[in-house]
Structure formats: C-alpha cells, structure tokens
N, C-alpha and C. Protein backbone atom coordinates (compact mmCIF):
# COMPACT_ATOMS: atom_id res chain seq x y z
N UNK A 1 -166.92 118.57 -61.84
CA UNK A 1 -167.22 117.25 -61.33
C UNK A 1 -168.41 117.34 -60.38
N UNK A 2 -169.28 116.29 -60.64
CA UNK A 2 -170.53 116.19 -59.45
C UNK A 2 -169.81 115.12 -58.39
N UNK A 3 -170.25 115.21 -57.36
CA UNK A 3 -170.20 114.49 -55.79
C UNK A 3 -171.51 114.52 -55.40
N UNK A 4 -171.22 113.50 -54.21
CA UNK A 4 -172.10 113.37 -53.21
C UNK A 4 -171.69 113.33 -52.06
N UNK A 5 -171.94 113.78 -50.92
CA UNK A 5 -170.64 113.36 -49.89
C UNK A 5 -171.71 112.50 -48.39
N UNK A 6 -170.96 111.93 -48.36
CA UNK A 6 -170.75 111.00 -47.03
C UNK A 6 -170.10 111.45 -45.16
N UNK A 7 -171.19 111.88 -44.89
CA UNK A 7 -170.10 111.69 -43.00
C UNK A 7 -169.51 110.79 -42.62
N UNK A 8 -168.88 110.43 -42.03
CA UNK A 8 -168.37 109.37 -41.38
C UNK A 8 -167.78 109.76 -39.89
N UNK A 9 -167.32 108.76 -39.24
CA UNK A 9 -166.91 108.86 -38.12
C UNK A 9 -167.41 110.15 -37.31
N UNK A 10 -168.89 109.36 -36.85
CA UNK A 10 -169.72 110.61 -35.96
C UNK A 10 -169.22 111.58 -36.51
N UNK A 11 -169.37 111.94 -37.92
CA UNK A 11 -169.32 113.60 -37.98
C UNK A 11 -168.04 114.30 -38.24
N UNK A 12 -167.29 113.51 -38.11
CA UNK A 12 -165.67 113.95 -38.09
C UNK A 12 -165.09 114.13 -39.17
N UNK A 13 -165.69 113.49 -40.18
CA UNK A 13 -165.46 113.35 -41.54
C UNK A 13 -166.14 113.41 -42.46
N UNK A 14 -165.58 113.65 -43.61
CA UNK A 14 -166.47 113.84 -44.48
C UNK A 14 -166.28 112.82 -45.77
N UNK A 15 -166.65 112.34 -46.63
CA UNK A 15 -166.24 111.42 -47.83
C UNK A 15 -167.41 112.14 -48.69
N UNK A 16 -166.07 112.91 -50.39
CA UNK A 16 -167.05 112.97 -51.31
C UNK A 16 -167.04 111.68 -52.41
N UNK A 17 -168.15 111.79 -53.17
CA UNK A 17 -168.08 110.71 -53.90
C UNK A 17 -168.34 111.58 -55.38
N UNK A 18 -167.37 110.25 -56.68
CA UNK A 18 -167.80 111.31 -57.42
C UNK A 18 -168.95 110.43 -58.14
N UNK A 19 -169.55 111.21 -58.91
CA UNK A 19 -171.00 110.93 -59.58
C UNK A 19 -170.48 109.41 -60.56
N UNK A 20 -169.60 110.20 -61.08
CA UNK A 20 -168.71 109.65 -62.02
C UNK A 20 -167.94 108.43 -61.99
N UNK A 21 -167.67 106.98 -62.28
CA UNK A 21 -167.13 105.68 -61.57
C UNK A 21 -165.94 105.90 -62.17
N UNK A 22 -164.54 106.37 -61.49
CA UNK A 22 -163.41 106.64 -61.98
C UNK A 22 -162.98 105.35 -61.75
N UNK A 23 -161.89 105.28 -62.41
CA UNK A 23 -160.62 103.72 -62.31
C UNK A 23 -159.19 104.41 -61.83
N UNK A 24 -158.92 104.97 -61.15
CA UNK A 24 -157.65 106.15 -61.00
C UNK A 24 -156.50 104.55 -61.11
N UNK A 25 -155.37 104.81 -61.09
CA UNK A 25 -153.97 104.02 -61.05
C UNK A 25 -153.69 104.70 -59.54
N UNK A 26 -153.30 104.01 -58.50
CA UNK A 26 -153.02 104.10 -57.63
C UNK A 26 -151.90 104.64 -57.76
N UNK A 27 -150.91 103.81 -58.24
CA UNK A 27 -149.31 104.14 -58.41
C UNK A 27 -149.30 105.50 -58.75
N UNK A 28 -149.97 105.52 -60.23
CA UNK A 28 -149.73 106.83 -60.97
C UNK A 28 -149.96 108.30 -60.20
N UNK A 29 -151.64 107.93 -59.48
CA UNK A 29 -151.88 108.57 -58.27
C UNK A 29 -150.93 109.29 -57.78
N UNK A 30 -150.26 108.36 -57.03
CA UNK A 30 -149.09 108.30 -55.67
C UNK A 30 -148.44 109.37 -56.22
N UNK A 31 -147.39 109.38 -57.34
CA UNK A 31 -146.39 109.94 -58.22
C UNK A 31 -147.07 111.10 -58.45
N UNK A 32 -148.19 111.79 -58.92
CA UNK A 32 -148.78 112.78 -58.65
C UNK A 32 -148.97 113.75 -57.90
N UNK A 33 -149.27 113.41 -57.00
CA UNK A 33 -149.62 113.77 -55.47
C UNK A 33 -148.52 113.55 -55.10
N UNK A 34 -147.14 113.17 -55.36
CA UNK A 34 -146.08 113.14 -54.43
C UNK A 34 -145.43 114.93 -54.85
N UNK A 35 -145.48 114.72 -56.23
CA UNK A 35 -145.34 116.08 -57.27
C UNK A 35 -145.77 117.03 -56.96
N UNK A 36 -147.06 116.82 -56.61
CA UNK A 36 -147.83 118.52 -55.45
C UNK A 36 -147.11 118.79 -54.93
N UNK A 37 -146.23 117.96 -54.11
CA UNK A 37 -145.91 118.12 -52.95
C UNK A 37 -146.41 117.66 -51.38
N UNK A 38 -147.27 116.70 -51.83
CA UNK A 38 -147.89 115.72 -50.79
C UNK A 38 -147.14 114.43 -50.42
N UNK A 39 -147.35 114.48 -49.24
CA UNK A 39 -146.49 112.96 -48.24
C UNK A 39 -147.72 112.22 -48.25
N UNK A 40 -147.33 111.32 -49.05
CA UNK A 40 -148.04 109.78 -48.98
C UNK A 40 -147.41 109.03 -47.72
N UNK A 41 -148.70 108.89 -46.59
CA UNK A 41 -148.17 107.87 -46.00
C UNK A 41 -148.51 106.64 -45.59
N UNK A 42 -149.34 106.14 -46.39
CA UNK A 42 -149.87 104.54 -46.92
C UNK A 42 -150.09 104.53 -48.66
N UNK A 43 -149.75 103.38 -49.12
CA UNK A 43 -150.66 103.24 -50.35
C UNK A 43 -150.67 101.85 -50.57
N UNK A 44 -151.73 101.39 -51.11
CA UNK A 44 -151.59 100.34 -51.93
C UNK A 44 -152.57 100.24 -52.95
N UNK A 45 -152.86 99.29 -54.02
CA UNK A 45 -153.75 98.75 -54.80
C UNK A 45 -155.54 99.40 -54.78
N UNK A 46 -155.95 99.48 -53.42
CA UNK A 46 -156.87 100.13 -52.86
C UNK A 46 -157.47 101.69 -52.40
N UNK A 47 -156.04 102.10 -52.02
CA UNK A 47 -156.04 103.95 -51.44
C UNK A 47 -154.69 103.89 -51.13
N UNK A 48 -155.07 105.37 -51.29
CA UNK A 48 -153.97 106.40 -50.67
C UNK A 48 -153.88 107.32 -49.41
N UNK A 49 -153.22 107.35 -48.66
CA UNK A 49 -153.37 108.11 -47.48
C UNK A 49 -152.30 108.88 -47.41
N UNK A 50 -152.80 110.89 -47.48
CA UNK A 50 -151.88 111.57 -47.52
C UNK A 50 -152.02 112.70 -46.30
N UNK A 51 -151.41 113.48 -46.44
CA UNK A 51 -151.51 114.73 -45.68
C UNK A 51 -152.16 115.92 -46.93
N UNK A 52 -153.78 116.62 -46.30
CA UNK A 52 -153.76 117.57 -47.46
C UNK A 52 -154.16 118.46 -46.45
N UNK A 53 -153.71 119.96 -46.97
CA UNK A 53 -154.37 120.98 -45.85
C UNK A 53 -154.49 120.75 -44.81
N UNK A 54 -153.95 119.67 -43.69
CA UNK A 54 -153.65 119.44 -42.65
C UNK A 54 -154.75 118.87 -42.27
N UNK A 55 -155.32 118.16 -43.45
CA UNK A 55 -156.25 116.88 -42.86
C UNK A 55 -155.70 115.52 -43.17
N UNK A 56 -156.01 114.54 -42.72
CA UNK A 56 -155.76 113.11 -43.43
C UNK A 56 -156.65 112.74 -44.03
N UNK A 57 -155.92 112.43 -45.44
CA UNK A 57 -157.04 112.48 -47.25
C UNK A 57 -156.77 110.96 -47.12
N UNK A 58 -157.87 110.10 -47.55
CA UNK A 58 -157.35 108.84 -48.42
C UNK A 58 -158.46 108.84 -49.69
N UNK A 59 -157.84 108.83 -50.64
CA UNK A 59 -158.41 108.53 -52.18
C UNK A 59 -158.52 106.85 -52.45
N UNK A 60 -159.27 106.73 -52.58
CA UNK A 60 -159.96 105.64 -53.38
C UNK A 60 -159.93 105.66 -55.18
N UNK A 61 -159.52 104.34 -55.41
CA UNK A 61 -159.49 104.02 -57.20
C UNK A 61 -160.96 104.98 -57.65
N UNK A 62 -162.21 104.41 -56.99
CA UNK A 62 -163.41 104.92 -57.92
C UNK A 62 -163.87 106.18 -57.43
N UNK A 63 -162.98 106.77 -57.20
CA UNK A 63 -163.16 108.74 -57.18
C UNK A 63 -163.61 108.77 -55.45
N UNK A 64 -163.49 108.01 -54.85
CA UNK A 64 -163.82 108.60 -53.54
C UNK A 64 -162.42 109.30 -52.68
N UNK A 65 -162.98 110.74 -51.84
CA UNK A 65 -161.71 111.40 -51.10
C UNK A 65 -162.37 111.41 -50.23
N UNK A 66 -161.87 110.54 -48.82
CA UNK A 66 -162.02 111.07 -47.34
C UNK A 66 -161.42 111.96 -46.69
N UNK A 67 -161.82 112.96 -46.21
CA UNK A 67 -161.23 114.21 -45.47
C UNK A 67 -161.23 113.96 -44.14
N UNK A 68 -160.27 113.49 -42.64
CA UNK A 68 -160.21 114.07 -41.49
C UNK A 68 -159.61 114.74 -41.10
N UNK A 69 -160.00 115.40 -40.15
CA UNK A 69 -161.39 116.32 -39.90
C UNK A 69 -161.86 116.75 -40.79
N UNK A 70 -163.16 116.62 -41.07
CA UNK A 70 -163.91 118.16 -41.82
C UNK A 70 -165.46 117.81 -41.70
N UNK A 71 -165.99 119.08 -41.45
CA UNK A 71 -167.24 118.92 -41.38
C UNK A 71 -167.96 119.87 -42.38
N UNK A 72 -167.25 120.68 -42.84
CA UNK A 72 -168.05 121.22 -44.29
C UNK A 72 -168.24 120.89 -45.51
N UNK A 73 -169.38 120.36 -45.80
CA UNK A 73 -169.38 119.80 -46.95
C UNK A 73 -168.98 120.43 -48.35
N UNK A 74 -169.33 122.10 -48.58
CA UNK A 74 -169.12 122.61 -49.76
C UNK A 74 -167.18 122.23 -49.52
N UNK A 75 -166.67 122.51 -48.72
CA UNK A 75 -164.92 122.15 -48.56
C UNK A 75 -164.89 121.23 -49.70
N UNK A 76 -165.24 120.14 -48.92
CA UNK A 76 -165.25 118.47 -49.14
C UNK A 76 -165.36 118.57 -50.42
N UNK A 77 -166.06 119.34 -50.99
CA UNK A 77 -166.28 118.90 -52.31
C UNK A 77 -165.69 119.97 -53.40
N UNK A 78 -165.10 120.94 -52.43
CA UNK A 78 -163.83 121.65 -53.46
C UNK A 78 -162.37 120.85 -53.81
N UNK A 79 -162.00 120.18 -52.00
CA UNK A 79 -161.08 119.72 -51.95
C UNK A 79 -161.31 117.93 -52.97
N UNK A 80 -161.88 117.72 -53.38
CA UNK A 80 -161.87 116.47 -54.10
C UNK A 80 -161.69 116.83 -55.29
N UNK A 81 -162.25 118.00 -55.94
CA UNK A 81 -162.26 118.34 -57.28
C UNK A 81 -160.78 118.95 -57.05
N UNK A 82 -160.27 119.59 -56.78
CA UNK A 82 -159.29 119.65 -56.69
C UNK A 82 -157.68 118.70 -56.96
N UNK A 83 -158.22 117.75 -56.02
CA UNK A 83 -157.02 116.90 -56.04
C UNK A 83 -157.56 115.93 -57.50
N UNK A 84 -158.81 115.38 -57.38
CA UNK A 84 -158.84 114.33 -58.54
C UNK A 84 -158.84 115.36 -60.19
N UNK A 85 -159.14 116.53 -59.96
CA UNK A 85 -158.70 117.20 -61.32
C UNK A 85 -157.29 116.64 -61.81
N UNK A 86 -156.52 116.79 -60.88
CA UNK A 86 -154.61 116.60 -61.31
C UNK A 86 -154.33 114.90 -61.39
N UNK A 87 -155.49 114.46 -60.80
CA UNK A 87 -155.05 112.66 -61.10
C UNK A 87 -155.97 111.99 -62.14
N UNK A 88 -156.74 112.63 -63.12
CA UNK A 88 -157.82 112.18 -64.16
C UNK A 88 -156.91 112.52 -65.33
C-alpha cells in the first residue's frame, strides 16, 4: 500500500493516508479489529477509535489511520498497512 502521512496536533500525531480511496464498512471494521484483539472505544458510521500499540488509532472509511502519539513517520506507515491489510 502507498500513503502519505499527515502531522497533526503540533506534531503529536501522525495521520497516514492511503493513495488508494478505500470505502472500508465501519461495522465490519469494528468486528475485525475487535478479533485482533483490539478495544474499540468509539465507533460510528465515520471512524473508529481503538487502542493500538498503546497509541490511540482512529480509522477512517477512506483508508485514513490516525496514530496518538507518534512522531515517526516510517511507523505510521507500517502501522496503517498493517491494520488496513486485515480490514480490505
């Protein structure tokens, strides 16, 4: 998967994006990522907000993963391929 990634919050964060305009199912998402073994603790129609590697992830329908904290980008863009591999 190609990305692009995004800082956010002075630096605190990171958001990759993927190249790619995904349509993910939120729900289906959720049920996924619950299966890892991840605590969802928001979702709706829009994102997901979980616990990953002891950051707070929220996924977005069109392939976006926000990471807080993180400030390394090569991370950022393991940890997205990662998780959106198992939800595509």
């Amino acid at each position: 998967m190609r990305f692009t990634t995004m800082r956010l919050c002075g630096g605190e964060a990171l958001m990759a994006i993927s190249a790619d305009v995904l349509d993910l199912d939120m729900d289906n998402a959720s049920v996924r990522l619950e299966e890892m073994g991840c605590v969802i603790k928001q979702k709706d129609d829009m994102m997901a907000v979980l616990d990953w590697k002891g950051m707070e992830t929220t996924i977005y329908p069109q392939g976006k993963v926000m990471f807080f904290p993180l400030k390394d980008r090569s991370l950022c863009i393991r940890y997205a391929t990662e998780i959106l591999e198992k939800l595509i």
